[in-house]
C-alpha atoms as a PDB file:
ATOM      1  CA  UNK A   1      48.360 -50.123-156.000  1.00  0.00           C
ATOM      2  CA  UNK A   2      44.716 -49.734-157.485  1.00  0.00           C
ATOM      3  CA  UNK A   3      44.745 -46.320-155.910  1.00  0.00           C
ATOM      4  CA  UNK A   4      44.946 -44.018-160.064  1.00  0.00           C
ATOM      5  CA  UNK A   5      46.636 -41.329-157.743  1.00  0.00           C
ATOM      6  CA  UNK A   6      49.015 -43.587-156.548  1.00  0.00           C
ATOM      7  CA  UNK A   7      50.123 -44.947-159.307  1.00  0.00           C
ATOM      8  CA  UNK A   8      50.295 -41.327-161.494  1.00  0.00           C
ATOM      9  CA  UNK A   9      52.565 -39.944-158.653  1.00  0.00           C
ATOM     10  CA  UNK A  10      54.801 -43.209-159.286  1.00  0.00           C
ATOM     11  CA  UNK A  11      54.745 -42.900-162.839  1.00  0.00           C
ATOM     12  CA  UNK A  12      56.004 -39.180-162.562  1.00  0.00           C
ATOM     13  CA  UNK A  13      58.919 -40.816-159.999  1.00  0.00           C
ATOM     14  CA  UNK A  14      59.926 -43.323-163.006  1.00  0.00           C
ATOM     15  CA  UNK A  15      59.849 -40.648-165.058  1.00  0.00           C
ATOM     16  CA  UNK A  16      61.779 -38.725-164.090  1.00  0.00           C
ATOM     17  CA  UNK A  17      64.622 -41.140-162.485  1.00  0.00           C
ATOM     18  CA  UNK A  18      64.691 -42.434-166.039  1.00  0.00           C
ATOM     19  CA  UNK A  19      65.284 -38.864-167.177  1.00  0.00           C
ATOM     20  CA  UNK A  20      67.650 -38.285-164.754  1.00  0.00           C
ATOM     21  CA  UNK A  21      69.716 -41.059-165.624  1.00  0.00           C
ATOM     22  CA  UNK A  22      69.799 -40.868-169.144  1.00  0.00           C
ATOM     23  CA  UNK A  23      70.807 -36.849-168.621  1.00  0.00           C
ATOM     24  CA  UNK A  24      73.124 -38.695-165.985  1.00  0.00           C
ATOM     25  CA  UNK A  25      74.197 -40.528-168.637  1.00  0.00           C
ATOM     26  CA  UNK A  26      74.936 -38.698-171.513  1.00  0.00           C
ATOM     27  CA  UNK A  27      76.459 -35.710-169.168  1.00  0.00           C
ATOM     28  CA  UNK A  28      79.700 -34.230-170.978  1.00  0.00           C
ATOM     29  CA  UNK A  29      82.303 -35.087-168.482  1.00  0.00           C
ATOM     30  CA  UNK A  30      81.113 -38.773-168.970  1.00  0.00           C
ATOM     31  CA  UNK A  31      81.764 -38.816-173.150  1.00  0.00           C
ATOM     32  CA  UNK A  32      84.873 -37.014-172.009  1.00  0.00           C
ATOM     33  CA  UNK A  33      85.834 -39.912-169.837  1.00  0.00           C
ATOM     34  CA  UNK A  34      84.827 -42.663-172.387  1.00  0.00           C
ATOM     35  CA  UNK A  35      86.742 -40.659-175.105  1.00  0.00           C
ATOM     36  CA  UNK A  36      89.954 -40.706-171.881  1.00  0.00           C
ATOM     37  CA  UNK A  37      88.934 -44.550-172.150  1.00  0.00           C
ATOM     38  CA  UNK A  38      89.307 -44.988-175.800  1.00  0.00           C
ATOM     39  CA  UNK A  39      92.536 -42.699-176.130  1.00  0.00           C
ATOM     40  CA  UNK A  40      93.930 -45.121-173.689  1.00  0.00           C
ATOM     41  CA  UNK A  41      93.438 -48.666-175.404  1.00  0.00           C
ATOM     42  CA  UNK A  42      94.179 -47.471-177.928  1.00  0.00           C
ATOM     43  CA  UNK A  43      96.872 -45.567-178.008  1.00  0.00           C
ATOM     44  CA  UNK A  44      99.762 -48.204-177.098  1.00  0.00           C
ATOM     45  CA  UNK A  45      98.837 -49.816-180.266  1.00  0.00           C
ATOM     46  CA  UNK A  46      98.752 -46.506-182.051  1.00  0.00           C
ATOM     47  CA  UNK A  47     102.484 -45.857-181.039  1.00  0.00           C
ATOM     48  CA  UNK A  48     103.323 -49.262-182.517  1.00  0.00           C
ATOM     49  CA  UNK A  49     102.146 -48.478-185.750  1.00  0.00           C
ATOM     50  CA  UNK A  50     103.963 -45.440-185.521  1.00  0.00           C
ATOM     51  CA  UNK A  51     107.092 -46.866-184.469  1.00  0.00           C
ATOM     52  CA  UNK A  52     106.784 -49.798-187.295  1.00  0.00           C
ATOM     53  CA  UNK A  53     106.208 -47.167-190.019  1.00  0.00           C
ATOM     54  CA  UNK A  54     109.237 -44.890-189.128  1.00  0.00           C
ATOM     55  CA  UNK A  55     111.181 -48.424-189.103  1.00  0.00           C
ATOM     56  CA  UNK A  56     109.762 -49.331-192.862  1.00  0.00           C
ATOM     57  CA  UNK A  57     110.272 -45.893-193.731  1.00  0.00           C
ATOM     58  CA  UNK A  58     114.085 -46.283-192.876  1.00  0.00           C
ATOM     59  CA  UNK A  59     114.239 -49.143-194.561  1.00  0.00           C
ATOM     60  CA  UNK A  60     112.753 -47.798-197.851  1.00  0.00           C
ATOM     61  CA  UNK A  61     115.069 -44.846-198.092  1.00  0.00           C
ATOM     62  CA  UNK A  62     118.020 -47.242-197.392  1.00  0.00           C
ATOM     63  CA  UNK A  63     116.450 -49.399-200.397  1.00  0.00           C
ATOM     64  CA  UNK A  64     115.883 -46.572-202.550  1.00  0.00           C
ATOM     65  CA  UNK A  65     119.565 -44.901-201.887  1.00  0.00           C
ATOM     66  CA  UNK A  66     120.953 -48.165-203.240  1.00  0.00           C
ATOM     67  CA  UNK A  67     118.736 -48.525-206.359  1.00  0.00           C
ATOM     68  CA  UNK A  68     119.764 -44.731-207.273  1.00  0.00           C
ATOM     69  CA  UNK A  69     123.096 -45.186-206.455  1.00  0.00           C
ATOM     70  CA  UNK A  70     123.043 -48.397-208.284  1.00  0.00           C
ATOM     71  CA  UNK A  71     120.948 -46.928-211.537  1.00  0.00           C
ATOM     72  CA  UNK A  72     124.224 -43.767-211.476  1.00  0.00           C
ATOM     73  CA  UNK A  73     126.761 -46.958-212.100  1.00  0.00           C
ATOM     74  CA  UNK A  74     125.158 -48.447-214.479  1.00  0.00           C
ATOM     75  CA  UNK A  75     124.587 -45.102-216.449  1.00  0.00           C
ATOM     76  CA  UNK A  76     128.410 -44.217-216.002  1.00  0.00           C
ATOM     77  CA  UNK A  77     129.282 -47.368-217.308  1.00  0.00           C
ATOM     78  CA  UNK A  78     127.572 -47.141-220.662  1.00  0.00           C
ATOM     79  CA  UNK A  79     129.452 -43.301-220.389  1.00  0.00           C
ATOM     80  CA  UNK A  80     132.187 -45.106-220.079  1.00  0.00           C
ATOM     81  CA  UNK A  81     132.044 -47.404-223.651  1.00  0.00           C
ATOM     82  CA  UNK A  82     133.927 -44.493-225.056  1.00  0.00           C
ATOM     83  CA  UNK A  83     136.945 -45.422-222.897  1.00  0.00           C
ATOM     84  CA  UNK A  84     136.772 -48.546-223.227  1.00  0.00           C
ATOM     85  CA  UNK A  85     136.970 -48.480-227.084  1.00  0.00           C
ATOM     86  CA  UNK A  86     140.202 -46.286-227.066  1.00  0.00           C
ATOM     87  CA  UNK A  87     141.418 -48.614-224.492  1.00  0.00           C
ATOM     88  CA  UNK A  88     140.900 -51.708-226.961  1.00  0.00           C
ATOM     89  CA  UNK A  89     142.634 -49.530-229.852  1.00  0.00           C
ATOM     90  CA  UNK A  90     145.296 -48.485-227.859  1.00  0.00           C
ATOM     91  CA  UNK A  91     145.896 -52.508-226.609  1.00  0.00           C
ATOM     92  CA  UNK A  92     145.908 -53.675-230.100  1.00  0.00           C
ATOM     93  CA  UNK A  93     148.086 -50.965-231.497  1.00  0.00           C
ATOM     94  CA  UNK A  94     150.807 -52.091-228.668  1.00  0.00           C
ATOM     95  CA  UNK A  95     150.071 -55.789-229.621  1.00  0.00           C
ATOM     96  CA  UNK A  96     150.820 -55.415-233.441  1.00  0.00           C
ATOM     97  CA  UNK A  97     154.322 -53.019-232.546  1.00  0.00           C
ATOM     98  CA  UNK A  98     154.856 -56.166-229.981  1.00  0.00           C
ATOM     99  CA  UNK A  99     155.111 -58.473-232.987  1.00  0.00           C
ATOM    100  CA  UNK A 100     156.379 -56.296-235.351  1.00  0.00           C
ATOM    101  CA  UNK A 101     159.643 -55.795-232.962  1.00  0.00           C
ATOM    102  CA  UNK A 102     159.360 -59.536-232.412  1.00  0.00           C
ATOM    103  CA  UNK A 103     159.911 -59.504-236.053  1.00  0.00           C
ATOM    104  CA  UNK A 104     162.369 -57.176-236.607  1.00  0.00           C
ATOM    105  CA  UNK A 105     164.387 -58.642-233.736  1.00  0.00           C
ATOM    106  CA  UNK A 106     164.079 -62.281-235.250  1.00  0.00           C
ATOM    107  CA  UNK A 107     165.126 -61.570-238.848  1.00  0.00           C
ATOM    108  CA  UNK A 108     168.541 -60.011-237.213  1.00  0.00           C
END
């Protein structure tokens, strides 16, 4: 291969293989098929994810619901003193006409 001729023509031949190839290589329907590749792996694992959000999601409103619903009976009952303090009168007014029949009914 000392022939200068010889070994410009095989130059040219590596060349343009190695062009070739790397055109070859970096063709569009070959990203499109690593990109398929990727989409694939990954995916399954993707959907996962997916599903486990949606489930903590679920969860969350569930939790939520109950501290709302939970925060509306606690604000009632401090509404509700009100009744509770006319209640009390009302129970203490019947208590003292209790004893003051009990009274009346022991001094006959």
């Amino acid at each position: 291969m000392e022939d200068p001729e010889m070994h410009l023509k095989v130059k040219r031949v590596s060349d343009k293989f190695t062009e070739s190839m790397y055109v070859l290589a970096n063709e569009p329907s070959v990203a499109l098929y690593r990109l398929q590749e990727h989409v694939r792996r990954s995916l399954p694992e993707l959907v996962q994810h997916k599903t486990d959000m949606q489930s903590w999601e679920e969860q969350s409103q569930g939790a939520i619901y109950s501290v709302e619903y939970a925060c509306s009976a606690v604000k009632s009952m401090a509404n509700s003193s009100v009744y509770f303090k006319s209640i009390d009168g009302l129970l203490r007014q019947a208590i003292s006409m209790k004893e003051q029949m009990s009274n009346s009914q022991g001094r006959r």
